[in-house]
Every structure is written in structure tokens, then in C-alpha cells.
N, C-alpha and C. Protein backbone atom coordinates (compact mmCIF):
# COMPACT_ATOMS: atom_id res chain seq x y z
N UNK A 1 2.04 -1.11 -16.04
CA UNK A 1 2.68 0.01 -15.41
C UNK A 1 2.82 -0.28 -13.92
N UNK A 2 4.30 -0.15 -13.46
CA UNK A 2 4.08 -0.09 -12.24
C UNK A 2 4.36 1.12 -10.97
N UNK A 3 3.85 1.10 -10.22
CA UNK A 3 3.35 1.97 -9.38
C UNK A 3 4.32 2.03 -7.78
N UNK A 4 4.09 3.21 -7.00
CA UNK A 4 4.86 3.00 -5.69
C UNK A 4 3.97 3.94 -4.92
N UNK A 5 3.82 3.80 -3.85
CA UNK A 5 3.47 4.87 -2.71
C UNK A 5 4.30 4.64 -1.84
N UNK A 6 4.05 5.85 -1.24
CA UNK A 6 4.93 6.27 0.09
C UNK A 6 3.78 7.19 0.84
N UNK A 7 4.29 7.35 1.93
CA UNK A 7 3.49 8.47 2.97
C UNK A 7 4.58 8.93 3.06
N UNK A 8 4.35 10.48 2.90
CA UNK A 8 5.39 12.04 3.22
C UNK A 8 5.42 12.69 4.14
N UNK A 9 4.31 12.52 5.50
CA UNK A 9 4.01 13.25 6.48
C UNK A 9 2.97 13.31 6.88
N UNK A 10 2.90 14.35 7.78
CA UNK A 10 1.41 15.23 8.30
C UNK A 10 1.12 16.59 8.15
N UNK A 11 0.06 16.70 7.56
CA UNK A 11 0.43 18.70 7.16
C UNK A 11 -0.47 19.15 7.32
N UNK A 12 -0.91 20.26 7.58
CA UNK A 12 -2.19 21.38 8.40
C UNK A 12 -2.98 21.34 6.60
N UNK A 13 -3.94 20.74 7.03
CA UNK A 13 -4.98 20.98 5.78
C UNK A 13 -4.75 22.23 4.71
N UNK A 14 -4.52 23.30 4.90
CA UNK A 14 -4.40 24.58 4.42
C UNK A 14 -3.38 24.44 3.63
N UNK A 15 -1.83 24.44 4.39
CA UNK A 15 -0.51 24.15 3.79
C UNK A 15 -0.71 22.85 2.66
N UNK A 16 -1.65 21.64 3.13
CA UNK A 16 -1.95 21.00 1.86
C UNK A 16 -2.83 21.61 0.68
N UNK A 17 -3.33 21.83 0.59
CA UNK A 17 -4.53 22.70 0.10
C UNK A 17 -3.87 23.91 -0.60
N UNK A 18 -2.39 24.88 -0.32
CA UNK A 18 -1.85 25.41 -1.12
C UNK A 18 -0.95 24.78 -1.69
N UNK A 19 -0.49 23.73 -1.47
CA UNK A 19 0.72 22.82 -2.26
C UNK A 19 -0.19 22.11 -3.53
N UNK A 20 -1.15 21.71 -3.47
CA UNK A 20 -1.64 21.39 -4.65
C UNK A 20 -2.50 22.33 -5.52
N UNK A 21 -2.31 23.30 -4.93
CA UNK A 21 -2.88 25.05 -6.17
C UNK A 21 -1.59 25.29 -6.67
N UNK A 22 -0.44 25.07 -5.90
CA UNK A 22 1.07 25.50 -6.62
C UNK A 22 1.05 24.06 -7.88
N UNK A 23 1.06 23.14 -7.40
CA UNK A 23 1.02 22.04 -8.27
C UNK A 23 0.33 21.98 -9.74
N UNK A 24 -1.01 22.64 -9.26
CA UNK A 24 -2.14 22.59 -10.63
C UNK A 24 -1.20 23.56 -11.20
N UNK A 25 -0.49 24.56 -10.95
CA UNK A 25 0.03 26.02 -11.96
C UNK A 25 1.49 25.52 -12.78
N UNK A 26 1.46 24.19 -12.45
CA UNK A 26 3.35 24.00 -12.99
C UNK A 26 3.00 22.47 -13.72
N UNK A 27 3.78 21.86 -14.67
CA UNK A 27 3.74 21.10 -15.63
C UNK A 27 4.16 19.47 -14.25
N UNK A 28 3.05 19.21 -13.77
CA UNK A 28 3.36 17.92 -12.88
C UNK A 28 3.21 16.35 -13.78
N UNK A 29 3.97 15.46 -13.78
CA UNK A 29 4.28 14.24 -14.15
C UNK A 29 2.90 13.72 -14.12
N UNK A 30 2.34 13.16 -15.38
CA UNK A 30 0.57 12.84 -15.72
C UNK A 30 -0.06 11.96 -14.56
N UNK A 31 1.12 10.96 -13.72
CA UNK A 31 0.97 9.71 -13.13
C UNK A 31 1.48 10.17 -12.07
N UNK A 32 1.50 10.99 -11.35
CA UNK A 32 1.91 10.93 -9.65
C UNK A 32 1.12 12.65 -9.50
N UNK A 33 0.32 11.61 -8.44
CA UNK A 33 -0.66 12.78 -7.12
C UNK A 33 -0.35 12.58 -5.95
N UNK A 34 -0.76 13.57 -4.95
CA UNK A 34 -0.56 13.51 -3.73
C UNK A 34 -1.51 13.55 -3.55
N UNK A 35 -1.92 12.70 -2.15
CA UNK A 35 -3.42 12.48 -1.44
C UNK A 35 -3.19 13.08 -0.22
N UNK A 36 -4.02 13.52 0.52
CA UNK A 36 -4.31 13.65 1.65
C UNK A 36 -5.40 12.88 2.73
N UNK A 37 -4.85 12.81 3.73
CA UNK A 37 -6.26 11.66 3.93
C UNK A 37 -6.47 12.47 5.89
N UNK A 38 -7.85 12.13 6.28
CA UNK A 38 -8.00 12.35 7.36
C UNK A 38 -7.59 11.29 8.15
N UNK A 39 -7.49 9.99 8.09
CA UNK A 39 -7.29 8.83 8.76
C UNK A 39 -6.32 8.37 7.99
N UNK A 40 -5.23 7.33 9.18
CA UNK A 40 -4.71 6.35 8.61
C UNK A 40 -4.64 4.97 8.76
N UNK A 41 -5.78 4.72 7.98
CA UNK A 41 -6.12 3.59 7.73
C UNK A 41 -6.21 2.86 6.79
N UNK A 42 -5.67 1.67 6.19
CA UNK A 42 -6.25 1.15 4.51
C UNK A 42 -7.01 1.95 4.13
N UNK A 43 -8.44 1.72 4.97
CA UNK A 43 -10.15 2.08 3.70
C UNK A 43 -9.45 3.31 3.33
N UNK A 44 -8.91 4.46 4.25
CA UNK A 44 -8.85 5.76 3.86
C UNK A 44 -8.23 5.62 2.79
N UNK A 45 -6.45 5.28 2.93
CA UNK A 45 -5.73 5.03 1.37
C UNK A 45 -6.20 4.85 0.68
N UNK A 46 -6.94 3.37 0.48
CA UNK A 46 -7.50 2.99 -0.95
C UNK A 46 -8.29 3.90 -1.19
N UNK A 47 -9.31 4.86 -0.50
CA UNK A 47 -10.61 5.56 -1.03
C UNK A 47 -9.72 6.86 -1.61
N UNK A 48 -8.68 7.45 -1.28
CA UNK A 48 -7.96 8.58 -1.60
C UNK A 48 -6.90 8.05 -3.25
N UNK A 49 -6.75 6.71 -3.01
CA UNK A 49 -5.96 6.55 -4.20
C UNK A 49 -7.15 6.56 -5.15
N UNK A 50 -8.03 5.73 -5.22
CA UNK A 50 -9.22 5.78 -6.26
C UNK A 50 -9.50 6.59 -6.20
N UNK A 51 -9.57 8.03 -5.96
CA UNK A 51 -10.17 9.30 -6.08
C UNK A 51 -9.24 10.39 -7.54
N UNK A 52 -8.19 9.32 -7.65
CA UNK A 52 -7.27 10.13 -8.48
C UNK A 52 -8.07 9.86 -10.17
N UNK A 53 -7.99 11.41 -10.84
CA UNK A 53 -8.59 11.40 -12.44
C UNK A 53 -8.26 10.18 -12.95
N UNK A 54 -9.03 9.54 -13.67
CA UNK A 54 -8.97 8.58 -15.09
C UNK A 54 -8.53 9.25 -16.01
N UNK A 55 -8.44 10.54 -16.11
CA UNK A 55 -8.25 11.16 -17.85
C UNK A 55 -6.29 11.09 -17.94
N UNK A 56 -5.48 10.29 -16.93
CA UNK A 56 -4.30 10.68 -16.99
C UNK A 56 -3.64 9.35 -17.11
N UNK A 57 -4.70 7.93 -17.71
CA UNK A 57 -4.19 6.94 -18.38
C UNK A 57 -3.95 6.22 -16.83
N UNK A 58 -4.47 6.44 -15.81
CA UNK A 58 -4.09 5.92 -14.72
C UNK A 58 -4.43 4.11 -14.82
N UNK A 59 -3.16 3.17 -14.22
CA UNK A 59 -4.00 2.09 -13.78
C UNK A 59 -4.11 1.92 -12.12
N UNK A 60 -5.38 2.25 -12.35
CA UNK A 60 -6.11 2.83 -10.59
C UNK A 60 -6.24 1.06 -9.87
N UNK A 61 -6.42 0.08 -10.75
CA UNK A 61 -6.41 -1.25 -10.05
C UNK A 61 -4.53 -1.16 -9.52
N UNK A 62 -3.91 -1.10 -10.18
CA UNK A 62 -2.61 -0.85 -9.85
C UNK A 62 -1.88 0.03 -8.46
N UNK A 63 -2.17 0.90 -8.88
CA UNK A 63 -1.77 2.16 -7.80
C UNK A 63 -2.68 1.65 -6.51
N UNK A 64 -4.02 1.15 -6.73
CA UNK A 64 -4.59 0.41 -5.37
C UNK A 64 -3.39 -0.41 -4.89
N UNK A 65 -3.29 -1.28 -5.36
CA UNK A 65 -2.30 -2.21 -5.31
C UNK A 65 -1.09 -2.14 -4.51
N UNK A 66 -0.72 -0.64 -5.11
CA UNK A 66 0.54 -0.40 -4.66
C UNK A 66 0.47 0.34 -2.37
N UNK A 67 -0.90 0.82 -2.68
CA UNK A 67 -1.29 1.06 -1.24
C UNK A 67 -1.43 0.24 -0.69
N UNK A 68 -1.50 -0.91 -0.95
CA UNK A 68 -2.35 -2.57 -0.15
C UNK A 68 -0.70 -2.98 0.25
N UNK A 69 0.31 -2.84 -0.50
CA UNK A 69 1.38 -3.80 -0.70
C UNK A 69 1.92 -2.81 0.39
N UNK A 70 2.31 -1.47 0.39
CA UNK A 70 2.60 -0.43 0.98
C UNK A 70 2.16 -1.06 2.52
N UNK A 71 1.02 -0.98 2.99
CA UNK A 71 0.65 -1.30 4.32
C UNK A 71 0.84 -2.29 5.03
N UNK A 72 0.52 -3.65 3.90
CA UNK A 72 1.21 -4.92 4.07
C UNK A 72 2.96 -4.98 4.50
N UNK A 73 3.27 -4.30 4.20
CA UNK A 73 4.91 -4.36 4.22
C UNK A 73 5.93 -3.33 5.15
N UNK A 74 4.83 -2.60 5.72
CA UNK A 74 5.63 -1.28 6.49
C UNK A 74 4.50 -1.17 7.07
N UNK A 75 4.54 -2.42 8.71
CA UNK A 75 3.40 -2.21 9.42
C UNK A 75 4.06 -0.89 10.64
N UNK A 76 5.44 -0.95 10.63
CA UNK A 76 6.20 0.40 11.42
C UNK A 76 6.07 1.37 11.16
N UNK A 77 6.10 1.89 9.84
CA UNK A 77 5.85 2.64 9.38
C UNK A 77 4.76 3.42 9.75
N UNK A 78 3.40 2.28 9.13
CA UNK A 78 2.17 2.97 9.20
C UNK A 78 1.94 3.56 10.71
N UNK A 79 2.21 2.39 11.75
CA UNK A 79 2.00 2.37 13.15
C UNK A 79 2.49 4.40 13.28
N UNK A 80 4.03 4.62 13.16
CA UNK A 80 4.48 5.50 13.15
C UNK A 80 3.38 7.60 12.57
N UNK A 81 2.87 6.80 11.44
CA UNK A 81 2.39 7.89 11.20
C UNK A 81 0.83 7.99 11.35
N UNK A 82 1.03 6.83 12.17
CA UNK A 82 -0.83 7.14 12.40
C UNK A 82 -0.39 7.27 13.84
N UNK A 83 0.61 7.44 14.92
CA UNK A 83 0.45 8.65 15.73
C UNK A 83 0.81 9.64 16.01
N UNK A 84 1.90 10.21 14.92
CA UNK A 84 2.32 11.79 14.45
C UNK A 84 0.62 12.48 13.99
N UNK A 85 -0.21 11.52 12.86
CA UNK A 85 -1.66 12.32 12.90
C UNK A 85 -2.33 12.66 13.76
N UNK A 86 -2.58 11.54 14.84
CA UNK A 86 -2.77 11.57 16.01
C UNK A 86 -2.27 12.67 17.40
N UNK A 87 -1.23 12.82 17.16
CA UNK A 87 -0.69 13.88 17.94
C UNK A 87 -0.96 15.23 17.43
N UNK A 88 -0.78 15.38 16.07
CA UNK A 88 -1.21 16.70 15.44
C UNK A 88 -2.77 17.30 15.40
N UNK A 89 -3.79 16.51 15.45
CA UNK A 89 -4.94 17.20 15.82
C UNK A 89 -5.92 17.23 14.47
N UNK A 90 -7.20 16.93 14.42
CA UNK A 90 -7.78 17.38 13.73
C UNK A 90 -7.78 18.14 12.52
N UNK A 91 -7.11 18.82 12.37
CA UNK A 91 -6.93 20.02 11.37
C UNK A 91 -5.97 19.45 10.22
N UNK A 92 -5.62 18.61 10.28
CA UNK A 92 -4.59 17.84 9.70
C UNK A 92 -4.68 16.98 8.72
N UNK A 93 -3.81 16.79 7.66
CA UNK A 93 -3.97 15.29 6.80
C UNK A 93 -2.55 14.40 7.31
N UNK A 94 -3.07 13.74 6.49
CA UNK A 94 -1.52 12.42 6.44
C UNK A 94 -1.92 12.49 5.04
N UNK A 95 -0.02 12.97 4.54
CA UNK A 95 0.30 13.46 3.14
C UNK A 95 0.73 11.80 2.38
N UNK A 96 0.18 11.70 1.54
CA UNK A 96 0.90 10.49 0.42
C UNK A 96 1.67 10.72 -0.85
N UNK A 97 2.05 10.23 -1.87
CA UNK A 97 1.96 9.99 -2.74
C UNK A 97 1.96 9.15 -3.39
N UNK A 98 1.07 8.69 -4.49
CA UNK A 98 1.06 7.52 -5.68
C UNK A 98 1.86 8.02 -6.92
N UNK A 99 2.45 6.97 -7.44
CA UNK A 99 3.10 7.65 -8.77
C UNK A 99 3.51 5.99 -9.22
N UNK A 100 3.54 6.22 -10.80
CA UNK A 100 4.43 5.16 -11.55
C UNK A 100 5.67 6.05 -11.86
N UNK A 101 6.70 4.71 -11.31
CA UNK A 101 8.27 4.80 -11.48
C UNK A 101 9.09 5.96 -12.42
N UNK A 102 8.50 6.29 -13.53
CA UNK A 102 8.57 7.17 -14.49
C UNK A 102 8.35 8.75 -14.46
N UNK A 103 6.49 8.83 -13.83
CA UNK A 103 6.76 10.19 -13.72
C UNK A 103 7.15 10.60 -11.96
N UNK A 104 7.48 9.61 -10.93
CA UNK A 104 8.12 10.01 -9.90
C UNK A 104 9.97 10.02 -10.52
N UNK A 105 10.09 9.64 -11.65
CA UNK A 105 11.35 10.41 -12.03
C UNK A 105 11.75 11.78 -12.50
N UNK A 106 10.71 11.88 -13.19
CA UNK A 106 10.65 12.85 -13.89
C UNK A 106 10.62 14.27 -12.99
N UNK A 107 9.49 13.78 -11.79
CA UNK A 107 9.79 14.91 -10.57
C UNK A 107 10.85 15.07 -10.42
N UNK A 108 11.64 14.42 -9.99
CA UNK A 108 12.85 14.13 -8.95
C UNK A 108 13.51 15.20 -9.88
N UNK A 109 14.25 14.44 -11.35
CA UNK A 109 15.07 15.50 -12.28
C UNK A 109 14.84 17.16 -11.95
N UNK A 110 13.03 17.18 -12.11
CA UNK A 110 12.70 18.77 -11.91
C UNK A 110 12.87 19.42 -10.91
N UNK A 111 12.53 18.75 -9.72
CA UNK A 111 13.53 19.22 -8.29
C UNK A 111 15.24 19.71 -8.79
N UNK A 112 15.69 18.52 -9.17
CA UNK A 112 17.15 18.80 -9.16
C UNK A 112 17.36 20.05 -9.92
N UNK A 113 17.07 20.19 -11.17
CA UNK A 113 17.30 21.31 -12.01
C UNK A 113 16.57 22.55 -11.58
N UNK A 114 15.72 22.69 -10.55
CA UNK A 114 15.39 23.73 -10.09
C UNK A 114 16.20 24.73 -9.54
């Protein structure tokens, strides 16, 4: 199975914290979570991707993977949102998501038809 991350932003802990209570209440794709992390740094990613359930067939060596390759490859990127966190303050995460190719489709469709 293969896997993708992205980073989505920076969001006030809270506003994260109700986006994934809306999430638990609606039929979400078995293979894509959103992390939140206090730092942006590898250790943080990897420790936030391995934090995701086993009961959802995950391959968690994988989705690591896909954070390692992610950082490796979009050192602008990262640079970029580790000082939007930085500027935003404490109170804050840096938003991710992990998903295999499939059920980040499956979102997408459900967006659209919404």
C-alpha cells in the first residue's frame, strides 16, 4: 500500500481538536488521519504518524516512510511551515495528513458531492 503526506497548515489547538470530533461523527476513509504536532520537526512527524490506530489495517512502516520521503524532498516547504508555527505561538499545531492514495480519494469524491 502506498501512502502520501502533506502538511495543511497551522491551527489553534481547539479548532483542531473540534475538526477531529466532527471527523469521529461522519464515515472517514479507514487509511487517512490528520495529525497535529507541536513541533516541526522529523522526530515530531514520525512520533505523530506512529501514533495512528493499528485496528485500520494501517502499514505504519509505510506511512513512516511516507513522512521521511516528505521532509527529504520539500526542505522549502518544511523550512516554510516551521515559521508560520513559529510565528503563531504556542497554542498551536502544525496540521498534517497521512493517507493511502485510495482513501485520500475517497475524501476528495465526498468533499465534491457535498
Amino acid at each position: 500500500m502506498k501512502y502520501t503526506f502533506e502538511i495543511l497548515g497551522v491551527s489553534p489547538v481547539l479548532d483542531f481538536f473540534n475538526h477531529q470530533q466532527t471527523l469521529s461523527q461522519r464515515k472517514v476513509p479507514p487509511r487517512l488521519k490528520y495529525l497535529g504536532t507541536y513541533q516541526c520537526t522529523l522526530d515530531a512527524l514520525i512520533e505523530s504518524a506512529e501514533t495512528v490506530p493499528s485496528q485500520a489495517d494501517w502499514g505504519i512502516d509505510q506511512a513512516v516512510d511516507s513522512v521521511i520521503q516528505f521532509w527529504m524532498n520539500h526542505p522549502e516547504i518544511i523550512s516554510y511551515w516551521k515559521q508560520r508555527l513559529n510565528d503563531a505561538g504556542k497554542d498551536n499545531l502544525l496540521v498534517s495528513r497521512v493517507a493511502d492514495f485510495e482513501s485520500l480519494k475517497v475524501e476528495f469524491e465526498s468533499l465534491i458531492s457535498s
